[in-house]
C-alpha atoms as a PDB file:
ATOM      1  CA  UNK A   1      13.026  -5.824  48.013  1.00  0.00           C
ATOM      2  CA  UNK A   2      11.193  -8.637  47.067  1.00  0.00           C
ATOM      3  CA  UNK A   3       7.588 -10.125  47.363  1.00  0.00           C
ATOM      4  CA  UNK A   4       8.906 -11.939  50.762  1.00  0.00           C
ATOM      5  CA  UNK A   5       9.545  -8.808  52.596  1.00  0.00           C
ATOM      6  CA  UNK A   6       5.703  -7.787  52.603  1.00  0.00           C
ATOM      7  CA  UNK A   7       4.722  -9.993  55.536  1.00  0.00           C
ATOM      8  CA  UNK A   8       0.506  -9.898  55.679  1.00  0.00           C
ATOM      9  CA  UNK A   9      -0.980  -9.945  59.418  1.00  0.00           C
ATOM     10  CA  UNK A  10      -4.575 -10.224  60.003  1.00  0.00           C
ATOM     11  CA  UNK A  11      -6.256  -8.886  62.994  1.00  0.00           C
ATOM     12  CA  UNK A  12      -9.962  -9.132  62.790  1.00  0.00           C
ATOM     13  CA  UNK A  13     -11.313  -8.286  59.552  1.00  0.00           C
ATOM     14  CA  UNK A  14      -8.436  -6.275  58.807  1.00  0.00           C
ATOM     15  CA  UNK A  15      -5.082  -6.512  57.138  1.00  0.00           C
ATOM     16  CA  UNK A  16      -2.190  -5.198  58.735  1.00  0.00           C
ATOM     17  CA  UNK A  17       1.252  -5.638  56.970  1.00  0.00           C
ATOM     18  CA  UNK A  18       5.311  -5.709  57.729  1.00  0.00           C
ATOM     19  CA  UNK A  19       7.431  -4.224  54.878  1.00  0.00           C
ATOM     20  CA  UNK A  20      10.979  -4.197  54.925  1.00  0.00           C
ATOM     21  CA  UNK A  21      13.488  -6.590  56.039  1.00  0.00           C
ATOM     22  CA  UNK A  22      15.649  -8.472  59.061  1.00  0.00           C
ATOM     23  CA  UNK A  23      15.487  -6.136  61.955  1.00  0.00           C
ATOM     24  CA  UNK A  24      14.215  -3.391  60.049  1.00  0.00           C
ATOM     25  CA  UNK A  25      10.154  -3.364  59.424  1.00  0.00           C
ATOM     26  CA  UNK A  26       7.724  -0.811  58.873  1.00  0.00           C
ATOM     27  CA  UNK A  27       3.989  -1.921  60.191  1.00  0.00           C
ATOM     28  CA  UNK A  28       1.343  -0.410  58.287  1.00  0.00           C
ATOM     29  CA  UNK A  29      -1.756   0.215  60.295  1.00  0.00           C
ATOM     30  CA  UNK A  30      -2.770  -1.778  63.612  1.00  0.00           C
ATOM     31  CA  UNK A  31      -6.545  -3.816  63.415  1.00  0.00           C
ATOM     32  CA  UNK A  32      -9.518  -3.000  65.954  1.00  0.00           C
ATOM     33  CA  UNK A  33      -9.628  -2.707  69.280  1.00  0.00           C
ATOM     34  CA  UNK A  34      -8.376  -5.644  71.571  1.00  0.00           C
ATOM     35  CA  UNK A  35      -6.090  -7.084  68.842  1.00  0.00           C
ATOM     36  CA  UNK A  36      -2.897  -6.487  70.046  1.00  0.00           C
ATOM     37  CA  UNK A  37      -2.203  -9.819  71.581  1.00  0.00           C
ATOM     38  CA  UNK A  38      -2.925 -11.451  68.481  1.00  0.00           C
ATOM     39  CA  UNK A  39      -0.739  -9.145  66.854  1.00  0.00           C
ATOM     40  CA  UNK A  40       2.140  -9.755  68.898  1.00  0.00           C
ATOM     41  CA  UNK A  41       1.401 -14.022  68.975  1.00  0.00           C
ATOM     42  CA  UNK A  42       1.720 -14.190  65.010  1.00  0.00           C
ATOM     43  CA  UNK A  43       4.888 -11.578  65.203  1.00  0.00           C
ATOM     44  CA  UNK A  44       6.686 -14.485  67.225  1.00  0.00           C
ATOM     45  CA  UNK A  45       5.574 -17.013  64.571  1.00  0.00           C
ATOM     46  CA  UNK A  46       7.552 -14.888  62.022  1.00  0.00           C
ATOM     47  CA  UNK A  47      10.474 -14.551  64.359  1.00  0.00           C
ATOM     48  CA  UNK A  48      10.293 -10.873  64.383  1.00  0.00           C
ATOM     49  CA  UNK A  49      10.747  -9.201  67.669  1.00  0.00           C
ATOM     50  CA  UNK A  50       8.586  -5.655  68.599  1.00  0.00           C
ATOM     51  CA  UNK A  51      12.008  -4.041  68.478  1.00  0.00           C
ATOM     52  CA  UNK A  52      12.399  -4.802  64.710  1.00  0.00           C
ATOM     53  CA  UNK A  53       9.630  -2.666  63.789  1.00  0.00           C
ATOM     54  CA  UNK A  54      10.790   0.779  63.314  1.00  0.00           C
ATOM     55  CA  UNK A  55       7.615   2.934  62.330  1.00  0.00           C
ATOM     56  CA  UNK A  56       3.895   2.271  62.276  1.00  0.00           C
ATOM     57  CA  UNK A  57       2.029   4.029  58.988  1.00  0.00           C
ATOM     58  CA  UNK A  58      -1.821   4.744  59.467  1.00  0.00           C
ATOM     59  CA  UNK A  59      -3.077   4.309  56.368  1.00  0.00           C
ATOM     60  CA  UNK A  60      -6.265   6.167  57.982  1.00  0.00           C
ATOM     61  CA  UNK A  61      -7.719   6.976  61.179  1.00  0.00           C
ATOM     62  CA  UNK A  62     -10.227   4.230  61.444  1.00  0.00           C
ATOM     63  CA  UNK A  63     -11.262   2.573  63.977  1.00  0.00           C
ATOM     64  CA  UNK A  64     -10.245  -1.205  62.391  1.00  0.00           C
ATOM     65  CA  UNK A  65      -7.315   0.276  61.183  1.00  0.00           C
ATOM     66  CA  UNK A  66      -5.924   1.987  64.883  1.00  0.00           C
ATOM     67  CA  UNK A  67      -8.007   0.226  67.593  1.00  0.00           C
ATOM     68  CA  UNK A  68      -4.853  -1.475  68.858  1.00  0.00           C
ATOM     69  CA  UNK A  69      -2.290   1.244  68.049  1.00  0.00           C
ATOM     70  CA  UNK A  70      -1.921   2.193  71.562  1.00  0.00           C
ATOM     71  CA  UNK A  71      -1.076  -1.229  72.777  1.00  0.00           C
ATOM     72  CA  UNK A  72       1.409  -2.024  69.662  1.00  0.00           C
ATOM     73  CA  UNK A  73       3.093   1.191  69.555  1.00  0.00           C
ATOM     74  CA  UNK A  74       3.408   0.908  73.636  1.00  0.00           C
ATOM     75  CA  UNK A  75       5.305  -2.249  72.835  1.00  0.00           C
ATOM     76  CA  UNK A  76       7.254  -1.695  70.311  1.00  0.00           C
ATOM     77  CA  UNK A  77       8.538   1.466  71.604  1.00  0.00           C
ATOM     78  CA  UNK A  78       8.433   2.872  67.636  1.00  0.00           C
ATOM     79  CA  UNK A  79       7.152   6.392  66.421  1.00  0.00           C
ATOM     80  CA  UNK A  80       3.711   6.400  64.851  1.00  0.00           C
ATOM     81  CA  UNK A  81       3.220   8.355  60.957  1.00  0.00           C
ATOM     82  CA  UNK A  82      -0.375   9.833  59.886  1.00  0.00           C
ATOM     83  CA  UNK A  83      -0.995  12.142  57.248  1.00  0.00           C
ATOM     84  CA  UNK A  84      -2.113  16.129  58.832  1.00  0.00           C
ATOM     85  CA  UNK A  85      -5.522  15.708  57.690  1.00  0.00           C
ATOM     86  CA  UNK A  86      -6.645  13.078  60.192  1.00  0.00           C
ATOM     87  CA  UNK A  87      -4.097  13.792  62.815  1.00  0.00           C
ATOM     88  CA  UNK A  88      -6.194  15.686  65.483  1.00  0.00           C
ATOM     89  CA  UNK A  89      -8.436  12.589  64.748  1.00  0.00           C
ATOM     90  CA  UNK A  90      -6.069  10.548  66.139  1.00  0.00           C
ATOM     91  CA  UNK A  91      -5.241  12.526  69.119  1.00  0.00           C
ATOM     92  CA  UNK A  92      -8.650  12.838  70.382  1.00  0.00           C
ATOM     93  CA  UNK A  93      -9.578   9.171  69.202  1.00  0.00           C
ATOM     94  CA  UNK A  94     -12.258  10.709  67.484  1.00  0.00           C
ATOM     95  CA  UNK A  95     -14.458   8.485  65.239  1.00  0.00           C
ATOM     96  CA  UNK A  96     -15.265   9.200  61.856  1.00  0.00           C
ATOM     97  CA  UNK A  97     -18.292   7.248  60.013  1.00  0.00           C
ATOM     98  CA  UNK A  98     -17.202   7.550  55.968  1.00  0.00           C
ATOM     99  CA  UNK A  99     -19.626   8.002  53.272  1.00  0.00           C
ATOM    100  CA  UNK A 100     -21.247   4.651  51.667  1.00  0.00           C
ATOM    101  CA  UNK A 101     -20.887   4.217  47.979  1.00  0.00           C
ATOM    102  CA  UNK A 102     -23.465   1.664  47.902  1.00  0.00           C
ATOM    103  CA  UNK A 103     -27.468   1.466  48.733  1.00  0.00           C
ATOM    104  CA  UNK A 104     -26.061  -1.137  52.134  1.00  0.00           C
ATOM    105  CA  UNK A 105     -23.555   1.055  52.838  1.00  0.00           C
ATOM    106  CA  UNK A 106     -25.038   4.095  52.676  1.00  0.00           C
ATOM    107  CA  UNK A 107     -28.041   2.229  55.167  1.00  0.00           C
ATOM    108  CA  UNK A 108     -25.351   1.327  57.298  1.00  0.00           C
ATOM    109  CA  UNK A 109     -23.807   4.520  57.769  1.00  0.00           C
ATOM    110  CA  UNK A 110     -27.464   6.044  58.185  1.00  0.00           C
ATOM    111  CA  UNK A 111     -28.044   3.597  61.184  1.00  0.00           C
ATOM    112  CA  UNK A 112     -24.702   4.378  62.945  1.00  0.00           C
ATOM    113  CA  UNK A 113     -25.473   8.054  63.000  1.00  0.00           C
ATOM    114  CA  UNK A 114     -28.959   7.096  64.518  1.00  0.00           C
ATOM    115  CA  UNK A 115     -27.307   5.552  67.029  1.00  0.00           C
ATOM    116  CA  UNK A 116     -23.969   7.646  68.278  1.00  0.00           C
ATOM    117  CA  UNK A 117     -23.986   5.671  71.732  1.00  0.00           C
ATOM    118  CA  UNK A 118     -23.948   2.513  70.208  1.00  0.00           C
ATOM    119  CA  UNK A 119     -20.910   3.122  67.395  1.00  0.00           C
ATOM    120  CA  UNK A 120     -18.919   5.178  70.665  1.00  0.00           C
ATOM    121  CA  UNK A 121     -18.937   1.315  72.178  1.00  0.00           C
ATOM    122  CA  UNK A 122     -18.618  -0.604  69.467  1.00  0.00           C
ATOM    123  CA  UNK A 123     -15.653   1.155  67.311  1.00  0.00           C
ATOM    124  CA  UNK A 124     -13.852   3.500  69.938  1.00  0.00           C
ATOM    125  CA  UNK A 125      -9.612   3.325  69.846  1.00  0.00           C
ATOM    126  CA  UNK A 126      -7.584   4.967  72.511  1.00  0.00           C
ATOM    127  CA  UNK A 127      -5.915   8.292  71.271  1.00  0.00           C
ATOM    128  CA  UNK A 128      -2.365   8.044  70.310  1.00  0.00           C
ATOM    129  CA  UNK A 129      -0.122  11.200  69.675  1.00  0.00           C
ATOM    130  CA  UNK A 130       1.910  10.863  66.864  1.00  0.00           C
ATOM    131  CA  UNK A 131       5.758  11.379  66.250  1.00  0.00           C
ATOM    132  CA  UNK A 132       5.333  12.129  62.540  1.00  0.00           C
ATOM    133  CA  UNK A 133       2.732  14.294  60.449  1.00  0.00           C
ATOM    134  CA  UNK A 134       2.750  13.478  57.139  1.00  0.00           C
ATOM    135  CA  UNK A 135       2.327  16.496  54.869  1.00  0.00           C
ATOM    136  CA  UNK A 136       4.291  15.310  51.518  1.00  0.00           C
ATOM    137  CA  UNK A 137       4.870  12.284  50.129  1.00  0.00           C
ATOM    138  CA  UNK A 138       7.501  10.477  52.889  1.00  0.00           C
ATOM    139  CA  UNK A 139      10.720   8.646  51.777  1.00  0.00           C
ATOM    140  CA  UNK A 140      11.696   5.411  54.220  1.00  0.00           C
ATOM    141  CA  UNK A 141      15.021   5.041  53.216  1.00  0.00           C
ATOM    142  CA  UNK A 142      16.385   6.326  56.793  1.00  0.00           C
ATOM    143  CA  UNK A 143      14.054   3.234  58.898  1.00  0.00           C
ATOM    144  CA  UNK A 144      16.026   1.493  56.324  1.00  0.00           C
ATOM    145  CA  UNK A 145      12.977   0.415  54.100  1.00  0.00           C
ATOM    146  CA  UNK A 146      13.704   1.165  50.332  1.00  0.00           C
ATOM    147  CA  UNK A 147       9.674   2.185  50.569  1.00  0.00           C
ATOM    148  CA  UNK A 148       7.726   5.762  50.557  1.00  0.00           C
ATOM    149  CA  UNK A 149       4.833   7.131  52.185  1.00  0.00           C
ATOM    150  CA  UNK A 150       2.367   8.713  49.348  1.00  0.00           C
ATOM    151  CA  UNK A 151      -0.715  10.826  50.168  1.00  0.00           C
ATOM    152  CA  UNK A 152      -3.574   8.735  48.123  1.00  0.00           C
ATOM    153  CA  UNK A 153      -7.236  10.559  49.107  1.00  0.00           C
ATOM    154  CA  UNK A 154     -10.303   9.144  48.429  1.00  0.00           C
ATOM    155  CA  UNK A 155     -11.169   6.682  51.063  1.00  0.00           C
ATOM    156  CA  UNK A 156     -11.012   9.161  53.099  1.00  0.00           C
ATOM    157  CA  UNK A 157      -9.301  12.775  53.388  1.00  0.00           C
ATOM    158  CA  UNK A 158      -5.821  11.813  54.624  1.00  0.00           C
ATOM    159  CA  UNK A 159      -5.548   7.946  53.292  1.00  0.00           C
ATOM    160  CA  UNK A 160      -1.797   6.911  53.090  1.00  0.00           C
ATOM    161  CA  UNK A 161      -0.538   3.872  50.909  1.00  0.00           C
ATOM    162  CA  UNK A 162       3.150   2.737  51.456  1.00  0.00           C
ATOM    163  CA  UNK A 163       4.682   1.694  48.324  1.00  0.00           C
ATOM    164  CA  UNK A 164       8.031  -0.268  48.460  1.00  0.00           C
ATOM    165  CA  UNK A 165      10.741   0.008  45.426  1.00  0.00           C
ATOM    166  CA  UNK A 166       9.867  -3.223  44.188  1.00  0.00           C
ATOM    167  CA  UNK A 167       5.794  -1.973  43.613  1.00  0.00           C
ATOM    168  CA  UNK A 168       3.785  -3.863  46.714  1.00  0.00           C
ATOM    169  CA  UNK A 169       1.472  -0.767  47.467  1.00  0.00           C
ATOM    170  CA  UNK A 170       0.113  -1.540  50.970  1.00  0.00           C
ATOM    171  CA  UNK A 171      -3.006   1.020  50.569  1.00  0.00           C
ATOM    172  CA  UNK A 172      -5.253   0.717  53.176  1.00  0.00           C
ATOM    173  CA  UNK A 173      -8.962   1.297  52.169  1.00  0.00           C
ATOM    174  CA  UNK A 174      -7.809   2.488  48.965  1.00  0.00           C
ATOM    175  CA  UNK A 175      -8.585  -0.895  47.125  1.00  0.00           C
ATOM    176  CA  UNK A 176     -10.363  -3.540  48.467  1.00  0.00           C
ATOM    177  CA  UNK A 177      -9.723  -7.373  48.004  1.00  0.00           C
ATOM    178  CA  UNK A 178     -13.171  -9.028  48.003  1.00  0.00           C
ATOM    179  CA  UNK A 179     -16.986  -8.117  47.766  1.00  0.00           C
ATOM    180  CA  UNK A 180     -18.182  -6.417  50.575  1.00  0.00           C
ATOM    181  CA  UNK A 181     -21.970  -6.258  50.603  1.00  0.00           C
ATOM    182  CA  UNK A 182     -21.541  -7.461  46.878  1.00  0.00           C
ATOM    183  CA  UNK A 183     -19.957  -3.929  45.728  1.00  0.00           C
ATOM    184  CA  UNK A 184     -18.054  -3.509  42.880  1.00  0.00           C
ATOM    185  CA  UNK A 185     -14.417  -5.744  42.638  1.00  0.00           C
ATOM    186  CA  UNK A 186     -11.848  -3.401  44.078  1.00  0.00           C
ATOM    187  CA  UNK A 187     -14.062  -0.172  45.162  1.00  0.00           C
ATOM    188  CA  UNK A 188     -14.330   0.099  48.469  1.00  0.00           C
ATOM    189  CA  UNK A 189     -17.950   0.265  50.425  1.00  0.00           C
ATOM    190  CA  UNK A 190     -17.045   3.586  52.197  1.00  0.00           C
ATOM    191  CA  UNK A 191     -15.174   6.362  50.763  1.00  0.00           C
ATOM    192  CA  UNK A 192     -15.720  10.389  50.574  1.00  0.00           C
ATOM    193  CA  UNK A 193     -14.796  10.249  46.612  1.00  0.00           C
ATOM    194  CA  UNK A 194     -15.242   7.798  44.777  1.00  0.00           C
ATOM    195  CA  UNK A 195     -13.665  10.201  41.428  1.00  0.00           C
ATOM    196  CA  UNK A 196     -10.245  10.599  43.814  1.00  0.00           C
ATOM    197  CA  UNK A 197     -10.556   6.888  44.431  1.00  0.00           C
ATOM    198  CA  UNK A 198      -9.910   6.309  41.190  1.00  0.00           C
ATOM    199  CA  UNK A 199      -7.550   9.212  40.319  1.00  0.00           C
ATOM    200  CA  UNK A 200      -5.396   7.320  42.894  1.00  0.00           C
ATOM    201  CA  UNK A 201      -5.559   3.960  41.512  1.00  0.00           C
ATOM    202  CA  UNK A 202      -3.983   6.169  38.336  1.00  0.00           C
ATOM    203  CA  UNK A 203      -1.402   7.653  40.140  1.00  0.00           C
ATOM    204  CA  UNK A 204      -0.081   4.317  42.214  1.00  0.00           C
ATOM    205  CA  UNK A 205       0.064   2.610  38.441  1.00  0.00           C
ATOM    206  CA  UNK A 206       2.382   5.772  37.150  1.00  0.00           C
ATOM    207  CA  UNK A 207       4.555   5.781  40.518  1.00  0.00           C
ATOM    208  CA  UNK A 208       5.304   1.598  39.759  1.00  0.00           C
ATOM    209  CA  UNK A 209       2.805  -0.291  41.919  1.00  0.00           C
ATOM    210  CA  UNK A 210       2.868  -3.776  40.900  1.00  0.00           C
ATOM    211  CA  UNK A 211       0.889  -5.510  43.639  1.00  0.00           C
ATOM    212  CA  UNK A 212      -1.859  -3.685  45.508  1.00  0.00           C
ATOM    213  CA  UNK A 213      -2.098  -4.981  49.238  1.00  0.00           C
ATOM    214  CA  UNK A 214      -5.536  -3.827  50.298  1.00  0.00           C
ATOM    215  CA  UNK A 215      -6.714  -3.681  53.729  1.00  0.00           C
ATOM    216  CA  UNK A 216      -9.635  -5.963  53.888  1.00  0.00           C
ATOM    217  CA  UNK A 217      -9.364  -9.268  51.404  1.00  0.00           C
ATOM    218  CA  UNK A 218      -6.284 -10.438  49.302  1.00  0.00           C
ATOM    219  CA  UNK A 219      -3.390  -9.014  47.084  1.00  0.00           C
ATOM    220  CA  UNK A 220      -3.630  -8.726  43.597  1.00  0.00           C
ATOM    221  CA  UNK A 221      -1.772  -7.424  40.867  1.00  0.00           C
ATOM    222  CA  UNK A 222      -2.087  -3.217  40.187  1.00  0.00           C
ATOM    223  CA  UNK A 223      -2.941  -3.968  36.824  1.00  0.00           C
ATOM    224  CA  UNK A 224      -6.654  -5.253  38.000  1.00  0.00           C
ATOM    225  CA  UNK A 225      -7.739  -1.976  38.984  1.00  0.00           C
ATOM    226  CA  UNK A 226      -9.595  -0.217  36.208  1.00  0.00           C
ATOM    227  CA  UNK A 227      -7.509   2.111  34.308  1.00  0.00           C
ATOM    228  CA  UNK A 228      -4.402   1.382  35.723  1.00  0.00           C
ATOM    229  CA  UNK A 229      -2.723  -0.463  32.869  1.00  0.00           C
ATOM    230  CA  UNK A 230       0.447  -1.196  34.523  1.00  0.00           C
ATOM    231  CA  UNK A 231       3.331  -3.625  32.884  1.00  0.00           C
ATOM    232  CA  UNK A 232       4.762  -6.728  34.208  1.00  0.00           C
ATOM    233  CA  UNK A 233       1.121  -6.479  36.982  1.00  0.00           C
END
């Protein structure tokens, strides 16, 4: 594979992204609520029917990264992965509000559970059953993707980051891209460890990640994230 067959779709403030090739594509994760026919307008602009796409990965079962996984998954008629610790989430469309790691954050999350009602509206996804439960790490290889599914906690108990042969690590919440709420580079402004956050970011530089693909901002090279000394990043 090669940096071309990581295709990035936004949808909302999130990232969502195609990995593989012609006819064969792996979406990882799906955007918020009400973004499916966005979704499916910029799929046409890439000339990639819903067909093509032979799994959807959750990264995690957040409400900007599954709000339209119902619709897409509907449409592309494809089997939906998501790690066992946040499947049952995902049934029940249950939200989850994730630990801040910052004093905004952490204010944030403090006003959301203040106000239940008001986060039910604003972030609640339609429950999707899934097809596959990931328990150990997942090889791709028969959806024709030379990619893997690895189990990388931290954002949140059952986080999932795709990594394809040629190192683009597609890792959700993982690693972020910008500044939210002026936090740190790269650590993101929710997460229930912040230590497993960056035992990850160790273990995606030993397994070969190259570029890191975050869900919110823009890719950069592995070798930015702190510790992870990783060659030819």
């Amino acid at each position: 594979m090669t940096p071309t067959d990581v295709q990035r779709i936004r949808l909302g403030i999130t990232n969502c992204y195609l990995m593989g090739g012609p006819h064969r594509w792996i979406l990882v994760d799906a955007g918020a609520r009400g973004c499916h026919d966005t979704f499916f307008r910029k799929l046409g602009r890439l000339a990639i029917e819903p067909g093509d796409i032979r799994l959807i990965v959750v990264t995690h079962v957040h409400f900007d990264h599954v709000g339209s996984l119902a619709a897409i998954r509907q449409r592309c008629g494809c089997p939906v992965a998501v790690h066992v610790a946040e499947a049952s989430m995902l049934k029940e469309g249950r939200i989850v509000l994730p630990p801040g790691t910052g004093p905004f954050s952490r204010r944030l999350i403090a006003l959301g559970r203040r106000h239940p009602r008001i986060v039910e509206r604003l972030y609640r996804f339609d429950p999707v059953v899934p097809e596959i439960i990931v328990e150990h790490d997942l090889d791709l290889g028969g959806f024709g993707v030379e990619a893997r599914v690895l189990h990388t906690p931290g954002h949140s108990a059952g986080s999932l980051t795709v990594l394809t042969a040629s190192g683009h690590a597609a890792v959700g919440d993982l690693a972020f891209g910008c500044r939210p709420f002026g936090a740190n580079r790269h650590m993101p402004p929710f997460a229930d460890s912040l230590e497993a956050i960056g035992e990850q970011w160790l273990r995606l530089a030993a397994a070969g990640a190259r570029w890191i693909h975050p869900g919110h901002g823009w890719a950069f090279p592995a070798g930015r994230l702190p510790g992870a000394a990783v060659k030819n990043g």
